[in-house]
Protein backbone atom coordinates (compact mmCIF):
# COMPACT_ATOMS: atom_id res chain seq x y z
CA UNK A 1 13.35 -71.05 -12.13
CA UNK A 2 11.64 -67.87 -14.03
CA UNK A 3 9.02 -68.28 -11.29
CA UNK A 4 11.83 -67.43 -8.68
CA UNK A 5 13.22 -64.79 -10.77
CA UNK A 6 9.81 -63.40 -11.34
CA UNK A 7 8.73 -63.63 -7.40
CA UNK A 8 11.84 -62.16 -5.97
CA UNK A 9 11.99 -59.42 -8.48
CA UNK A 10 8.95 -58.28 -7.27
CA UNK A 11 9.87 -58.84 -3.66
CA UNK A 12 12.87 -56.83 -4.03
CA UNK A 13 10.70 -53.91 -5.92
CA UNK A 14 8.80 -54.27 -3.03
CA UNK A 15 11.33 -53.57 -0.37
CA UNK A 16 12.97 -51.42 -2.93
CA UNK A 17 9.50 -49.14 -3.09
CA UNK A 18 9.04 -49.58 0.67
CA UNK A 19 12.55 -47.63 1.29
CA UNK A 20 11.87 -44.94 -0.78
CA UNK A 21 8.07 -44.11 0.12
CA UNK A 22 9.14 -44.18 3.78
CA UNK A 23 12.07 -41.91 3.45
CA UNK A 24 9.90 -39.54 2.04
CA UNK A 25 7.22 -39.81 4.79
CA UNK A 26 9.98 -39.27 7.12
CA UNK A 27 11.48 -36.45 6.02
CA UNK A 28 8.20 -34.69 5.46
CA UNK A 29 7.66 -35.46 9.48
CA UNK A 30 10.65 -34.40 10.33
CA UNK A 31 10.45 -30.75 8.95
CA UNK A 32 12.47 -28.78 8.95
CA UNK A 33 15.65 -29.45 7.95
CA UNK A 34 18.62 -28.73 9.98
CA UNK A 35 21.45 -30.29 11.07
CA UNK A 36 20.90 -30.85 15.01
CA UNK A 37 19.96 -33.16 17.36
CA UNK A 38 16.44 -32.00 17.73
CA UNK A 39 15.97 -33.00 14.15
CA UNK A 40 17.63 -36.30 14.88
CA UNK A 41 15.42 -36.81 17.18
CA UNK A 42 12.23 -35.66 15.33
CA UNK A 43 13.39 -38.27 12.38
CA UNK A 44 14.33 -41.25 14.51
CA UNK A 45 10.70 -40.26 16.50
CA UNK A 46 9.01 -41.40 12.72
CA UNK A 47 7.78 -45.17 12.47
CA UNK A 48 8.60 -44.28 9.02
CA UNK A 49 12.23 -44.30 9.23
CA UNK A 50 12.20 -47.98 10.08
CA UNK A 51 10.11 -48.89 7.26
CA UNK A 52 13.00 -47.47 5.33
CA UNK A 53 15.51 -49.47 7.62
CA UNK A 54 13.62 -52.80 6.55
CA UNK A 55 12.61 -51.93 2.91
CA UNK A 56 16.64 -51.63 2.34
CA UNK A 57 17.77 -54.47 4.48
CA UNK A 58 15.00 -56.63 2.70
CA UNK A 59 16.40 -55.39 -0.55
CA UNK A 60 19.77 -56.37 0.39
CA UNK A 61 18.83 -59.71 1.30
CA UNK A 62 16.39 -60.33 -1.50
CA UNK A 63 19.06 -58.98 -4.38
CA UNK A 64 21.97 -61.30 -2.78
CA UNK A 65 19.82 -64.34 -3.26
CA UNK A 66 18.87 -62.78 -6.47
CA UNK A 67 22.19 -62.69 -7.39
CA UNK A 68 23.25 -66.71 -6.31
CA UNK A 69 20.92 -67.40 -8.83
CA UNK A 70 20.45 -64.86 -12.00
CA UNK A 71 22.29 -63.64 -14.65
CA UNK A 72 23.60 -60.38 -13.65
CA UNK A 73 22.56 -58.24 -16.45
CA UNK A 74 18.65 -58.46 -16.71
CA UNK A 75 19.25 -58.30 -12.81
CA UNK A 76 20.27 -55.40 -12.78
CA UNK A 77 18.07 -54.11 -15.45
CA UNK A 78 15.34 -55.04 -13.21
CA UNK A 79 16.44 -54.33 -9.96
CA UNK A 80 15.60 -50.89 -11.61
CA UNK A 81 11.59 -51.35 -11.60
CA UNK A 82 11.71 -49.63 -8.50
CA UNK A 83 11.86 -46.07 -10.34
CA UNK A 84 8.05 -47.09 -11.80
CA UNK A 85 6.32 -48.08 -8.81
CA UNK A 86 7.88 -45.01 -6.78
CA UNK A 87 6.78 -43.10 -9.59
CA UNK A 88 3.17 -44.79 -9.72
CA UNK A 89 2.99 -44.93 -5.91
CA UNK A 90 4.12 -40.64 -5.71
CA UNK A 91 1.59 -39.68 -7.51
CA UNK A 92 -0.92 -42.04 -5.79
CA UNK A 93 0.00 -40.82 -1.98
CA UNK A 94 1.81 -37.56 -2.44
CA UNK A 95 -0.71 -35.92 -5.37
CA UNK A 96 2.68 -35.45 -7.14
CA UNK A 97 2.12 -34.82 -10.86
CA UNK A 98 2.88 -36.97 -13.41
CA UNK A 99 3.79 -36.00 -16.56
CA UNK A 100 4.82 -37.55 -20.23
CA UNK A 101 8.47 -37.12 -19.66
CA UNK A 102 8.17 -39.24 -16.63
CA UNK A 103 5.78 -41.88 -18.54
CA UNK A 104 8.00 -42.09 -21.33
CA UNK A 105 11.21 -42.61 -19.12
CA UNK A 106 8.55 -45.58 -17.60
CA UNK A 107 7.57 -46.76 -20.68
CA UNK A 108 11.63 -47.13 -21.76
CA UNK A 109 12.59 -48.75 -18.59
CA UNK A 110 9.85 -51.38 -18.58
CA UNK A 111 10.49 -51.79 -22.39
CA UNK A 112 14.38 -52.31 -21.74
CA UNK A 113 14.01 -54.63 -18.93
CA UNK A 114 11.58 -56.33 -21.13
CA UNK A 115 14.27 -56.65 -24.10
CA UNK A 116 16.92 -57.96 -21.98
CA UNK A 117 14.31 -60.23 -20.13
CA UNK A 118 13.76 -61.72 -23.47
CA UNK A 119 17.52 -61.45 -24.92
CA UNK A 120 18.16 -63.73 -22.00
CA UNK A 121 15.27 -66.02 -22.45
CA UNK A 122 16.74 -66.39 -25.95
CA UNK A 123 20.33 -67.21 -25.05
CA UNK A 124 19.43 -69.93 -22.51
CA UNK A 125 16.82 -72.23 -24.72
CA UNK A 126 18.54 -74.87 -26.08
CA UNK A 127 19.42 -74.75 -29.63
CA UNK A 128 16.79 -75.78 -32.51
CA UNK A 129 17.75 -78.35 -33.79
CA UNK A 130 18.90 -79.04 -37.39
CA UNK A 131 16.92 -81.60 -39.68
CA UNK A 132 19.30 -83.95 -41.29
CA UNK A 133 20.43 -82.83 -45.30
CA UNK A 134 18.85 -84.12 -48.14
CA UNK A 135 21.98 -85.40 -49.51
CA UNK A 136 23.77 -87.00 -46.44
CA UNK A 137 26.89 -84.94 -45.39
């Protein structure tokens, strides 16, 4: 099972990061802003747009299956992840700078999803168990 957690986690970062990436390319396309239906137009006329269509209709899917099966919690926690690789993925394709504010905020998400990865690792192994007393009970 923590094969399926780990797989679709990183499917639904995927779609997740594919959502986000493409709403940017969009909007960058569609430039400029303005409420009208020539801009309409200009952002339905970006492939981009439906990349962001199927990254969050993939995420939808991918988190209700998630959610059949998880614990809701580190779920969530991780459903999060997303903030990292469109953080990663910015600076990779838009040049945007990253600075340590934004790596420490990294660091602390991957470190809490981490802790409650583990908190729930811990809860669900079956108890130790106890060696008999010395003196009988």
């Amino acid at each position: 099972m923590r094969r399926f957690y780990a797989i679709g986690f990183l499917v639904l970062v995927a779609f997740d990061t594919l959502a986000q990436i493409s709403f940017k390319l969009a909007g960058e396309h569609a430039l400029p802003l303005e409420f009208s239906s020539a801009w309409l137009a200009r952002v339905f006329g970006q492939p981009w747009i439906y990349g962001a269509f199927v990254g969050y209709v993939g995420a939808f899917f991918t988190w209700m299956t998630l959610l059949e099966h998880a614990p809701i919690g580190p779920a969530f926690a991780a459903s999060h992840l997303e903030v990292v690789s469109v953080l990663a993925l910015s600076a990779i394709l838009f040049n945007e700078p990253i600075g340590w504010p934004q790596l420490l905020g990294a660091a602390l998400i991957a470190a809490g999803i981490a802790c409650l990865a583990r908190s729930e690792a811990e809860e669900q192994a079956p108890p130790a168990s106890v060696p008999p007393s010395p003196h009988g009970a």
